[in-house]
C-alpha atoms as a PDB file:
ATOM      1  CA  UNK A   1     104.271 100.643 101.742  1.00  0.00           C
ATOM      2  CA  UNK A   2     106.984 102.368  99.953  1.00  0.00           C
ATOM      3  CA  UNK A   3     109.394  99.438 100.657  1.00  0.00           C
ATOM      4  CA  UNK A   4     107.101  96.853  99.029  1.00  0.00           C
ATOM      5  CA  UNK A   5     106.862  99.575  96.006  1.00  0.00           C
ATOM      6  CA  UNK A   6     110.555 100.381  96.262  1.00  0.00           C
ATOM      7  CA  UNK A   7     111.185  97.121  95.060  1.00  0.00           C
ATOM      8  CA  UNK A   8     111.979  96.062  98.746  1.00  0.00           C
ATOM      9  CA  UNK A   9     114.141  98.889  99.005  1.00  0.00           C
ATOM     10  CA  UNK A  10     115.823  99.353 102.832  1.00  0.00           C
ATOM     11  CA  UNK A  11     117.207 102.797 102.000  1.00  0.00           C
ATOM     12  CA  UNK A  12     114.758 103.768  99.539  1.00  0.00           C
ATOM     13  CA  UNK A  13     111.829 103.212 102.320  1.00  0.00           C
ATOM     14  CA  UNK A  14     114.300 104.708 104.991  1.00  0.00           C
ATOM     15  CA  UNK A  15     114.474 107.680 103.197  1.00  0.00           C
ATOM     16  CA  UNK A  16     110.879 108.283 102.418  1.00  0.00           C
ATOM     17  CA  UNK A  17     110.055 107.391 106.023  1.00  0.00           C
ATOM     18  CA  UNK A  18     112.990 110.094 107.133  1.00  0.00           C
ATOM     19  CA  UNK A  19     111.372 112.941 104.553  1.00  0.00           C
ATOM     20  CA  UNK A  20     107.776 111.985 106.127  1.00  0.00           C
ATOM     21  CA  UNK A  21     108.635 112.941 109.417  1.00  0.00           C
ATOM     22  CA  UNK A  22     110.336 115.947 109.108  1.00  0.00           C
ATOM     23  CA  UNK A  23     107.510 117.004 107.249  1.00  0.00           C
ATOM     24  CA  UNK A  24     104.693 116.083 110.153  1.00  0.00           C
ATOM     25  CA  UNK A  25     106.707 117.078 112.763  1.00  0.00           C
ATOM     26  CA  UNK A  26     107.340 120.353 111.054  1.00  0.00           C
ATOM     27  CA  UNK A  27     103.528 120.907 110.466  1.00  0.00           C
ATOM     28  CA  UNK A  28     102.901 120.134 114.103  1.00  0.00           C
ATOM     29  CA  UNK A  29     105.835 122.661 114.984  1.00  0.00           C
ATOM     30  CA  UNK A  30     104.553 125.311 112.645  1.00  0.00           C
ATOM     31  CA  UNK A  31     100.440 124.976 113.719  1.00  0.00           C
ATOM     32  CA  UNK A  32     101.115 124.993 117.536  1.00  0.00           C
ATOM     33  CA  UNK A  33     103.785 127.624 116.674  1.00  0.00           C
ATOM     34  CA  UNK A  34     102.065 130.236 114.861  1.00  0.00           C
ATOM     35  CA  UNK A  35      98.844 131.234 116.540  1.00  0.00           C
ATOM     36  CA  UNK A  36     100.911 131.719 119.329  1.00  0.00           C
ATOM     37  CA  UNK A  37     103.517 134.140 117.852  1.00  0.00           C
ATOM     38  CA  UNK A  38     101.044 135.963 115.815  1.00  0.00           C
ATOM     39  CA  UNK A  39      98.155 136.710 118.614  1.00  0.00           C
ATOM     40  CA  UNK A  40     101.411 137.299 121.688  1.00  0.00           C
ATOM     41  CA  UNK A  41     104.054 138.720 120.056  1.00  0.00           C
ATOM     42  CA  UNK A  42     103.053 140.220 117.088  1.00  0.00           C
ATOM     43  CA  UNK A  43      99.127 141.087 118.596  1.00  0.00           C
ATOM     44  CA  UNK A  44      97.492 140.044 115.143  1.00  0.00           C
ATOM     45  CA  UNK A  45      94.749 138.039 114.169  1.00  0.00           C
ATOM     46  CA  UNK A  46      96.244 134.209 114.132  1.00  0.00           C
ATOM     47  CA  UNK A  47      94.085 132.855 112.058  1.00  0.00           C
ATOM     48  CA  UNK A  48      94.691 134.993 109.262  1.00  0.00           C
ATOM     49  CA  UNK A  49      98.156 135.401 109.152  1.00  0.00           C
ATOM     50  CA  UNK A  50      98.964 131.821 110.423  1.00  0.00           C
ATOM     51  CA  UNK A  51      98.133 129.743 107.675  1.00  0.00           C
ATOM     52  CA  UNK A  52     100.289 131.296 104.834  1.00  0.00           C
ATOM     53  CA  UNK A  53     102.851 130.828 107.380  1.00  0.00           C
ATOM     54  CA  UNK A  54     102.688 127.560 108.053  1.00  0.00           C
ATOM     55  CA  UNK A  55     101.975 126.191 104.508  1.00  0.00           C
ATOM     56  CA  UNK A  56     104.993 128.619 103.159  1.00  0.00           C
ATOM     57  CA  UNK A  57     107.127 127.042 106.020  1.00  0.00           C
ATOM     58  CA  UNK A  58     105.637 123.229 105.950  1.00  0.00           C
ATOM     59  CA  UNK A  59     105.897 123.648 102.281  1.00  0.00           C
ATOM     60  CA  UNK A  60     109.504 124.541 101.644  1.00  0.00           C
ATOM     61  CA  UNK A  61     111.038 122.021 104.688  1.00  0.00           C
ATOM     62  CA  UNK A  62     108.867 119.065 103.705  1.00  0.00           C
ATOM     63  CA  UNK A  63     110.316 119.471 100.249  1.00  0.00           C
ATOM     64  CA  UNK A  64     114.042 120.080 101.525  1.00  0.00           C
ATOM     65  CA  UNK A  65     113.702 117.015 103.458  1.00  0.00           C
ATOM     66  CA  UNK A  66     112.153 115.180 100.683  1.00  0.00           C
ATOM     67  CA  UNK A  67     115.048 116.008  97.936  1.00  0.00           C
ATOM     68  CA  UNK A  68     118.160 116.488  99.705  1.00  0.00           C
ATOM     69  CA  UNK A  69     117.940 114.230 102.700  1.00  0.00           C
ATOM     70  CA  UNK A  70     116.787 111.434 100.885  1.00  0.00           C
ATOM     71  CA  UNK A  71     119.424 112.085  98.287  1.00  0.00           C
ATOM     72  CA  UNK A  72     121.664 112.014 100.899  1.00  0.00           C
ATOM     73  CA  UNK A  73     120.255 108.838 102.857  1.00  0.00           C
ATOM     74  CA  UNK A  74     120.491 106.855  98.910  1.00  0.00           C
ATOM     75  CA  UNK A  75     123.777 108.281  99.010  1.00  0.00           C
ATOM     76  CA  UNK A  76     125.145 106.737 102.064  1.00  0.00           C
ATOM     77  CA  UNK A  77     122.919 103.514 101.575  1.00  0.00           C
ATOM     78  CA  UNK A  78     121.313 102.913  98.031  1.00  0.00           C
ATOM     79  CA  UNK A  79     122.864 101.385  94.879  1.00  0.00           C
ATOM     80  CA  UNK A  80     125.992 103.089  93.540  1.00  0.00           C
ATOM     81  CA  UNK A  81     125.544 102.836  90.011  1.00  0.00           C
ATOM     82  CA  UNK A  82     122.720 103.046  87.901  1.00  0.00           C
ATOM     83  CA  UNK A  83     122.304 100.004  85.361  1.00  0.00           C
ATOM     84  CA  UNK A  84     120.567 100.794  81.953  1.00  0.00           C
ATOM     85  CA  UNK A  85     117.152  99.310  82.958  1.00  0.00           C
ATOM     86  CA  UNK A  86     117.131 100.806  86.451  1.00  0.00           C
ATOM     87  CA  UNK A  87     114.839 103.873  84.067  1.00  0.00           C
ATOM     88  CA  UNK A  88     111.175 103.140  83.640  1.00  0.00           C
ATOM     89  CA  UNK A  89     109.673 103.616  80.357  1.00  0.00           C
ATOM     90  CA  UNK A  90     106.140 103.326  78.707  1.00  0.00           C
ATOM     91  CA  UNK A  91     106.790  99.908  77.878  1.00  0.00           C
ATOM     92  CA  UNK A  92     107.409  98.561  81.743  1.00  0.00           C
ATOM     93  CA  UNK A  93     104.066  99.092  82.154  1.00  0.00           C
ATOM     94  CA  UNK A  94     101.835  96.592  82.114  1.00  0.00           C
END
């Protein structure tokens, strides 16, 4: 989907594909994680201490991955230069 709406976009859909999956394999690191290490090594109740935790954590890497590896993945693959109507505006949509 996001290389049909990239504009057909390689790197652009590369990189949102990239910042996707860090972000669901962190939130399936962080839920399996943290009842665990709450109710064994901590002996607290998981369920209340384990969900700030893993939407602080999920929160915070998703959007790491999100701006700076996909910055880095245009980087190494997108366009170089920016052109002056590479910027939307009001009047590009229809």
């Amino acid at each position: 989907m996001s290389y049909v709406m990239g504009g057909y976009s390689l790197p652009f859909a590369f990189s949102i594909f990239t910042a996707q999956f860090i972000g669901i394999m962190t939130a399936g690191f962080t839920g399996t994680l943290a009842p665990l290490l709450f109710t064994f090594i901590f002996k607290r109740d998981s369920g209340k201490w384990g969900g700030p935790l893993e939407t602080a954590v999920q929160d915070v890497l998703g959007t790491f991955a999100m701006i700076v590896v996909t910055y880095h993945i245009m980087l190494m693959f997108g366009p170089f230069e920016l052109e002056p109507n590479d910027i939307c505006s009001p009047a590009d949509v229809e």
